[in-house]
C-alpha atoms as a PDB file:
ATOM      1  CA  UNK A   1     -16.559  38.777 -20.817  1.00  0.00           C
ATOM      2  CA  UNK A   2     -13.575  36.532 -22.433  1.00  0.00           C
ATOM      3  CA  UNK A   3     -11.216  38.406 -20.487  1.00  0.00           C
ATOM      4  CA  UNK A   4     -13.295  37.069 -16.916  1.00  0.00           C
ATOM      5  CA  UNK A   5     -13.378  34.213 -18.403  1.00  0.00           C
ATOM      6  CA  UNK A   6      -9.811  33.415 -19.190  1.00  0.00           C
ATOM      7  CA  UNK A   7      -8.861  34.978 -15.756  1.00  0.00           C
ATOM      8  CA  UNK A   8     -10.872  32.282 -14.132  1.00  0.00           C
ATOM      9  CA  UNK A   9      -9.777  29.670 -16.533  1.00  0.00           C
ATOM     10  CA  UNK A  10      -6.055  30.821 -15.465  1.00  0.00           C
ATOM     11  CA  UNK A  11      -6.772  30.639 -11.512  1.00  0.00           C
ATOM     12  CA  UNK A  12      -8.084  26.964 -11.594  1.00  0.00           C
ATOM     13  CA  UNK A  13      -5.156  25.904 -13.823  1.00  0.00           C
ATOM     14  CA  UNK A  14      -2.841  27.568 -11.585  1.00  0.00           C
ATOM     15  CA  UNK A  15      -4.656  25.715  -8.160  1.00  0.00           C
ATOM     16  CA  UNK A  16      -4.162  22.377 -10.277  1.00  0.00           C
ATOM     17  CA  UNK A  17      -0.812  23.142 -10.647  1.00  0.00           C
ATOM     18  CA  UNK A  18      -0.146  23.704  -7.082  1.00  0.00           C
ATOM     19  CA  UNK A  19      -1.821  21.003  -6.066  1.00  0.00           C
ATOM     20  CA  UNK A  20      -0.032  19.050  -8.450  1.00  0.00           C
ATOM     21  CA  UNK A  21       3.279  20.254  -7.283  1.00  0.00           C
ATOM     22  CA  UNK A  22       2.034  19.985  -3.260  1.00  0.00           C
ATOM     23  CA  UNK A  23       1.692  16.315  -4.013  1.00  0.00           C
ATOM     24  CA  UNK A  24       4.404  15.131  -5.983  1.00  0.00           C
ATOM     25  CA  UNK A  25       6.706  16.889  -3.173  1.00  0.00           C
ATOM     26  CA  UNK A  26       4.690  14.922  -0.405  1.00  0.00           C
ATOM     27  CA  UNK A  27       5.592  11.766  -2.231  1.00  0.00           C
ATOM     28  CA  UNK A  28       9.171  12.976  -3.069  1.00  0.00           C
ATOM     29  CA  UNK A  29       9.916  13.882   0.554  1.00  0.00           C
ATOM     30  CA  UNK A  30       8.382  10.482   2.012  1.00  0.00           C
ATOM     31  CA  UNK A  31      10.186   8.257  -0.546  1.00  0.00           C
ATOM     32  CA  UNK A  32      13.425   9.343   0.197  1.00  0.00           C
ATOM     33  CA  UNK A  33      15.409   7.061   2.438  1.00  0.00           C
ATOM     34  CA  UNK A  34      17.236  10.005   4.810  1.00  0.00           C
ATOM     35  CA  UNK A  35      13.855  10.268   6.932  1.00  0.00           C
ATOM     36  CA  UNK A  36      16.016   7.752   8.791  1.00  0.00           C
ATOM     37  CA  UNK A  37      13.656   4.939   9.032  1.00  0.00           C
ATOM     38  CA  UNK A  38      15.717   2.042  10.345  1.00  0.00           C
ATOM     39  CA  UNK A  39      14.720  -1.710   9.456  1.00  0.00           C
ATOM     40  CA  UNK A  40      14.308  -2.008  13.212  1.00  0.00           C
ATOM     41  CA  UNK A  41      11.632   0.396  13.252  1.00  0.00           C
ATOM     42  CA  UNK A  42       9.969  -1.121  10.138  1.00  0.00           C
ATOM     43  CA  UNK A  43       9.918  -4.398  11.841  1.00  0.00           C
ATOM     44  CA  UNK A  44       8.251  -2.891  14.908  1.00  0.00           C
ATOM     45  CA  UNK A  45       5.880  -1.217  12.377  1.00  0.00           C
ATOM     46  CA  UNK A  46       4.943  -4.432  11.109  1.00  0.00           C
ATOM     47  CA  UNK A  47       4.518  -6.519  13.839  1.00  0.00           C
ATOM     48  CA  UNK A  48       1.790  -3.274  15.015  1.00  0.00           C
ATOM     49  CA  UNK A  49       0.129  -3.925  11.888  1.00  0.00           C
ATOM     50  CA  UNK A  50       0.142  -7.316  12.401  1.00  0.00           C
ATOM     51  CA  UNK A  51      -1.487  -7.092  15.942  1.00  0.00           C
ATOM     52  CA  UNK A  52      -4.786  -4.895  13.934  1.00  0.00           C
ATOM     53  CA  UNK A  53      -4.353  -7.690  11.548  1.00  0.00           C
ATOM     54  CA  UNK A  54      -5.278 -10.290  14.372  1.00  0.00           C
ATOM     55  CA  UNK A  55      -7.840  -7.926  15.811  1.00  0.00           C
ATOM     56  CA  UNK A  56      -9.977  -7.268  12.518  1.00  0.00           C
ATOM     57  CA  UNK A  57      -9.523 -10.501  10.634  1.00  0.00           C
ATOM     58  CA  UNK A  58     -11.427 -13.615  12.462  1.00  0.00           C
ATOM     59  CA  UNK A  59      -8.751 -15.995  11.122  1.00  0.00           C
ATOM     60  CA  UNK A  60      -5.488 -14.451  10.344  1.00  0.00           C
ATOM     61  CA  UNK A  61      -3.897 -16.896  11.462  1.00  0.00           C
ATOM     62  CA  UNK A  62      -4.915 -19.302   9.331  1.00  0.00           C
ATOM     63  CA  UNK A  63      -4.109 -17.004   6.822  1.00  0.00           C
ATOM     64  CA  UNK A  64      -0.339 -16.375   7.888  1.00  0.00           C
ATOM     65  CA  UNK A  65       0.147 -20.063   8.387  1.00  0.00           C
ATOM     66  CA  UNK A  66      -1.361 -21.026   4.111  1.00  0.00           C
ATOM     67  CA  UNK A  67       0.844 -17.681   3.008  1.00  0.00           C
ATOM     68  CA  UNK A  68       4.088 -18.826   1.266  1.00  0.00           C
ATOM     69  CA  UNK A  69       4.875 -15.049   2.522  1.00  0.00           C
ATOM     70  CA  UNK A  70       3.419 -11.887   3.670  1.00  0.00           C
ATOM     71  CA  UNK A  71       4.046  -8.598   2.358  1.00  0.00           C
ATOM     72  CA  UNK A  72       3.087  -5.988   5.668  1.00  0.00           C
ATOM     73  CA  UNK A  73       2.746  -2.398   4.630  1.00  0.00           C
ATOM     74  CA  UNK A  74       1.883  -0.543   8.091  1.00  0.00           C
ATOM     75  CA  UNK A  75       0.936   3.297   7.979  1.00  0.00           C
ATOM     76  CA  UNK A  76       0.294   3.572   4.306  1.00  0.00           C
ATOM     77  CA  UNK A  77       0.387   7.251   3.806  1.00  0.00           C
ATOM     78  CA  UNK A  78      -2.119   9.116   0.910  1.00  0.00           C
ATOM     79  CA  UNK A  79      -2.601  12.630   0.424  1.00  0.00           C
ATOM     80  CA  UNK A  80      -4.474  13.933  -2.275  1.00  0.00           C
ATOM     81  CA  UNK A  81      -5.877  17.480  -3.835  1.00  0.00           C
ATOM     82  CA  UNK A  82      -7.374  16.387  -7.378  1.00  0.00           C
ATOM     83  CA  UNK A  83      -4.330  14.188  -8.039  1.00  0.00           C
ATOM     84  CA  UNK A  84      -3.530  11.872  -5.458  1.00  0.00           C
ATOM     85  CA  UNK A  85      -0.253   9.898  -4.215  1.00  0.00           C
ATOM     86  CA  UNK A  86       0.513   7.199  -2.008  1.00  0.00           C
ATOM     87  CA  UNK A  87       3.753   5.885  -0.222  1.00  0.00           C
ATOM     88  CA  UNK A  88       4.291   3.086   2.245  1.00  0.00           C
ATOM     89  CA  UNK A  89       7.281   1.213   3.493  1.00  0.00           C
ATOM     90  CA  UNK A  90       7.246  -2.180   4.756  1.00  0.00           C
ATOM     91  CA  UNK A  91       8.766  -5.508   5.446  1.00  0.00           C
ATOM     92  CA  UNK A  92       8.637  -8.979   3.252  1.00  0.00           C
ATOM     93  CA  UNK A  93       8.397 -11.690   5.822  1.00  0.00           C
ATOM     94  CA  UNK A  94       8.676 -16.024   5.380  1.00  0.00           C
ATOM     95  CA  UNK A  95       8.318 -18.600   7.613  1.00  0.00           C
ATOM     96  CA  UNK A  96       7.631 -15.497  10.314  1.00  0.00           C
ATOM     97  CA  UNK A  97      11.245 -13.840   9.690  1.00  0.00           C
ATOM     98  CA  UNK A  98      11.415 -10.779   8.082  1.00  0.00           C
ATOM     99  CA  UNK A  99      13.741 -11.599   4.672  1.00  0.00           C
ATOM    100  CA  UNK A 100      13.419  -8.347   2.796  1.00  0.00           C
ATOM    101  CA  UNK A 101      11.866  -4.824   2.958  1.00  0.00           C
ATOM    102  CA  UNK A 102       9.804  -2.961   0.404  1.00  0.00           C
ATOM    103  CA  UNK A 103       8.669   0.598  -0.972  1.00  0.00           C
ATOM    104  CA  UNK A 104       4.958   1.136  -2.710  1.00  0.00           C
ATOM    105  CA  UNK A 105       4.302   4.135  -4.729  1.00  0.00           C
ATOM    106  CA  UNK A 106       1.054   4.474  -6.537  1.00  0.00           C
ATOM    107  CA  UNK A 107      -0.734   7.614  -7.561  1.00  0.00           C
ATOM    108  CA  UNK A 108      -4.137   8.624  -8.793  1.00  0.00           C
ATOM    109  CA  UNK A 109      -6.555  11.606 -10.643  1.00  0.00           C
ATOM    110  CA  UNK A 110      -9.916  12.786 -10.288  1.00  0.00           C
ATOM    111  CA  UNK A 111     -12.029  14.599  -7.501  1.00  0.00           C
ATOM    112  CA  UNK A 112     -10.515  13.882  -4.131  1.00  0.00           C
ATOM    113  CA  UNK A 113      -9.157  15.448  -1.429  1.00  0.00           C
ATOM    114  CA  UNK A 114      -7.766  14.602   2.461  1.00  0.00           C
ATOM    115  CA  UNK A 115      -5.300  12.412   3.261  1.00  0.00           C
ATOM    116  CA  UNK A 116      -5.724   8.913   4.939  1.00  0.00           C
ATOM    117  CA  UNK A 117      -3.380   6.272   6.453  1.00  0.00           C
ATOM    118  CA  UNK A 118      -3.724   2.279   6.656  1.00  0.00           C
ATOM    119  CA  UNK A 119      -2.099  -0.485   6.560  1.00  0.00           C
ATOM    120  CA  UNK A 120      -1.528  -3.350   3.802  1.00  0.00           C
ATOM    121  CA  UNK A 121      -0.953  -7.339   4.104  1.00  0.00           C
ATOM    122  CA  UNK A 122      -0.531  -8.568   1.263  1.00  0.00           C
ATOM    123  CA  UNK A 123      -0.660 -12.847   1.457  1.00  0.00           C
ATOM    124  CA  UNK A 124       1.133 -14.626  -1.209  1.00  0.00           C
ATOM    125  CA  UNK A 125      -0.509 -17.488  -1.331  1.00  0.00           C
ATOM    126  CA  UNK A 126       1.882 -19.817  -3.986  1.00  0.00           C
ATOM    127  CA  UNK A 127       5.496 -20.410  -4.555  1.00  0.00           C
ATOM    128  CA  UNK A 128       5.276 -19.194  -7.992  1.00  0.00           C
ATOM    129  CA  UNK A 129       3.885 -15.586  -7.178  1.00  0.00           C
ATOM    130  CA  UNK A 130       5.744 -15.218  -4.172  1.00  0.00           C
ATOM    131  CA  UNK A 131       8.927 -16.359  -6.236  1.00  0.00           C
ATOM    132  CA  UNK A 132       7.728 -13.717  -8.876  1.00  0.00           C
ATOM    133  CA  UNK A 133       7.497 -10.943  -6.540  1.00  0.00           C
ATOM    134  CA  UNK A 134      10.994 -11.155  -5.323  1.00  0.00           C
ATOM    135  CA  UNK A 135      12.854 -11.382  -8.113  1.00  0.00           C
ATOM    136  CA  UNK A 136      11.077  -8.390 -10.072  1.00  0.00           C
ATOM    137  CA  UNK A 137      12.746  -5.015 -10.582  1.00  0.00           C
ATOM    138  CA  UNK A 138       9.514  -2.814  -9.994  1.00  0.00           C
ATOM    139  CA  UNK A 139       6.274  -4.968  -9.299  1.00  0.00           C
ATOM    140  CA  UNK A 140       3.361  -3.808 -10.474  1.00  0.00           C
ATOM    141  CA  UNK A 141      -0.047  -4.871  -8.958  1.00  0.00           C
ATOM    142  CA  UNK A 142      -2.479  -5.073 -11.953  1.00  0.00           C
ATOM    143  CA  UNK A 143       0.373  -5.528 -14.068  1.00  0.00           C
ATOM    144  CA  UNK A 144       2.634  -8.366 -13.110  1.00  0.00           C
ATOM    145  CA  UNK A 145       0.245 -10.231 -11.084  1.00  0.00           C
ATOM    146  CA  UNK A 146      -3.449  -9.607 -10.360  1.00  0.00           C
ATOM    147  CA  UNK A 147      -4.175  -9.056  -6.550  1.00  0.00           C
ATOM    148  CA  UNK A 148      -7.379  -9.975  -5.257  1.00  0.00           C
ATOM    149  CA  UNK A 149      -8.948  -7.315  -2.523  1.00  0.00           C
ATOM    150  CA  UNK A 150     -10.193  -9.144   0.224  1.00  0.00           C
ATOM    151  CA  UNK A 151     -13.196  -7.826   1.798  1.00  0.00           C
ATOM    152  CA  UNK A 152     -15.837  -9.684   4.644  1.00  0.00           C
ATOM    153  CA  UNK A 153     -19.123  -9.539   5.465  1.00  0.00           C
ATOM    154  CA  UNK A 154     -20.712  -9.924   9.001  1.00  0.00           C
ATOM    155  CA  UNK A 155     -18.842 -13.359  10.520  1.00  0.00           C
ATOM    156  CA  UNK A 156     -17.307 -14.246   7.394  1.00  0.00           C
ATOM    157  CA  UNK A 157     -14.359 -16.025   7.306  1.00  0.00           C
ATOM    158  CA  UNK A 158     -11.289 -14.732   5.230  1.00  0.00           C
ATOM    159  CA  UNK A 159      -9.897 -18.386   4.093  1.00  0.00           C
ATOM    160  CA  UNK A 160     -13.652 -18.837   2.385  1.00  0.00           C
ATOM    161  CA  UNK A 161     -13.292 -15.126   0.704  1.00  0.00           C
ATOM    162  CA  UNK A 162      -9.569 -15.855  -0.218  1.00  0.00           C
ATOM    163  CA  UNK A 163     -11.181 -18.658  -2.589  1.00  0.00           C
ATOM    164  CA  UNK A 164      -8.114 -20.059  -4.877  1.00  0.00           C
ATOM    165  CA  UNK A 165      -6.101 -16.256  -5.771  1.00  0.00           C
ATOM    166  CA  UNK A 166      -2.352 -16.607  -5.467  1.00  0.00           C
ATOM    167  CA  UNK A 167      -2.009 -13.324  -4.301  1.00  0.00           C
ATOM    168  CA  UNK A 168      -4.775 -11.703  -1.627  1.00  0.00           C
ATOM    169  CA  UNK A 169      -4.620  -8.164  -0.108  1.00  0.00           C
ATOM    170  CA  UNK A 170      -6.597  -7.199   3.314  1.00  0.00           C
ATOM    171  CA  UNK A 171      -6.233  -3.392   3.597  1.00  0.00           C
ATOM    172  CA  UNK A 172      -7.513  -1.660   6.704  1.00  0.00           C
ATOM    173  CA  UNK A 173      -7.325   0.839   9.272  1.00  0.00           C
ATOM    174  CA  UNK A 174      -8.033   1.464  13.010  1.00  0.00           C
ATOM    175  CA  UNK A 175     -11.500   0.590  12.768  1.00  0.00           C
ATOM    176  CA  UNK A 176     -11.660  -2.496  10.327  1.00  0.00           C
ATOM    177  CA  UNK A 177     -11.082  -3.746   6.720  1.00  0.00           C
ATOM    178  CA  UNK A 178     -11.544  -1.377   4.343  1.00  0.00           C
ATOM    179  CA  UNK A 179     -13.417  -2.637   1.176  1.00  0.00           C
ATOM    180  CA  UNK A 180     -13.791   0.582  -0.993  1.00  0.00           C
ATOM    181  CA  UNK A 181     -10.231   0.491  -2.070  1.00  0.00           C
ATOM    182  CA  UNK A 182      -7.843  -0.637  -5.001  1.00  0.00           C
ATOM    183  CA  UNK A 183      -3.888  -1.147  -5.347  1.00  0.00           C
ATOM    184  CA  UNK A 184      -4.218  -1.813  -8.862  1.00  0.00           C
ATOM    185  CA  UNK A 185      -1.171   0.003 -10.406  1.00  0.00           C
ATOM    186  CA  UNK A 186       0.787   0.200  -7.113  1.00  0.00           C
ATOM    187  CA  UNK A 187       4.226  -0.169  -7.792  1.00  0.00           C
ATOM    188  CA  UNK A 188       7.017  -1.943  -5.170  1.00  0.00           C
ATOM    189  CA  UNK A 189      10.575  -2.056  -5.028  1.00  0.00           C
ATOM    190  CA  UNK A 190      12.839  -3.850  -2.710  1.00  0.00           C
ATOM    191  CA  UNK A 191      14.616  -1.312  -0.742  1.00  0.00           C
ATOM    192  CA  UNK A 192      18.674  -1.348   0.069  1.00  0.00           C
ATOM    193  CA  UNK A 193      19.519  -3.023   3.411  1.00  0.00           C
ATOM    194  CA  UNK A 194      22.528  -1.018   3.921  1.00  0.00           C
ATOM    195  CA  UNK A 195      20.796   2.574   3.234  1.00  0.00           C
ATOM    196  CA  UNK A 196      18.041   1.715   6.260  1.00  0.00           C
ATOM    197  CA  UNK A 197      20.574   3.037   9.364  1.00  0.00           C
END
């Protein structure tokens, strides 16, 4: 009976570890910067993003016109067997122009599985946060500045649900906004201009 027991014990630790393993090296692989992803490309990334953005948000642009500056993750990547990981490049942009480009990381545990992709605007809203962002070594959302999820009903308007945050996040994917969702603990860094070909 123990013996049976311990077998099975040993088979789901050993699954946990794989799956462990499987998505760490996901992450690894699609952090590193020799996938060859140029800052051209992450511009044309974000301006796709931006076009959904338009689509599924009644007034983005009202919203990119009050942002101090916009944060655009497009084609947020997350895989996950029991422990999760996600990984998304994008591009920092002011006054329309892109100015910088940046990495988010986060990862996650408990019962999931799949994988997903999406894309991430994040609206600074103030000087100050925006001004915070930039010059941090390692932002963490949660952390270093509290970002409010934006999420609308039927007609609403995202100004109204912004209310006075200095830092708003709409996160969606092909279909709409996506409200079931969190970056809390997401970590970005500003990524080397000279090591994106």
């Amino acid at each position: 009976m123990k013996l049976n027991a311990l077998k099975r014990t040993l088979k789901l630790s050993n699954i946990m570890y794989l799956a462990v393993f499987a998505v760490f090296v996901v992450v690894f692989v699609s952090a590193q910067p020799s996938l060859g992803i140029t800052a051209k490309e992450l511009d044309a990334s974000a301006d796709a993003a931006m076009d959904r953005f338009n689509t599924h948000v009644k007034d983005a642009k009202e919203v990119v016109q009050r942002a101090e500056g916009l944060l655009i993750l497009p084609n947020v990547k997350k895989g996950a067997l029991i422990v999760g990981g996600e990984y998304g490049r994008g591009a920092m942009r002011i006054g329309g122009k892109t100015v910088d480009y940046y990495s988010m990381i986060s990862g996650s545990v408990g019962f999931q599985i799949g994988g997903q992709a999406k894309d991430i605007v994040i609206a600074f809203m103030t000087k100050d946060a925006l001004e915070k962002f930039r010059a941090s070594k390692g932002w963490e959302a949660g952390v270093d500045g509290n970002v409010a999820l934006v999420t609308l009903g039927a007609g609403e308007s995202a100004i109204s649900a912004m209310g006075n945050d200095p830092i708003v996040a709409f996160v969606f994917d092909v279909k709409g906004l996506i409200a079931d969702i969190s970056i809390r603990g997401a970590k970005f860094n500003k990524l080397d201009k000279s090591k994106l070909e």
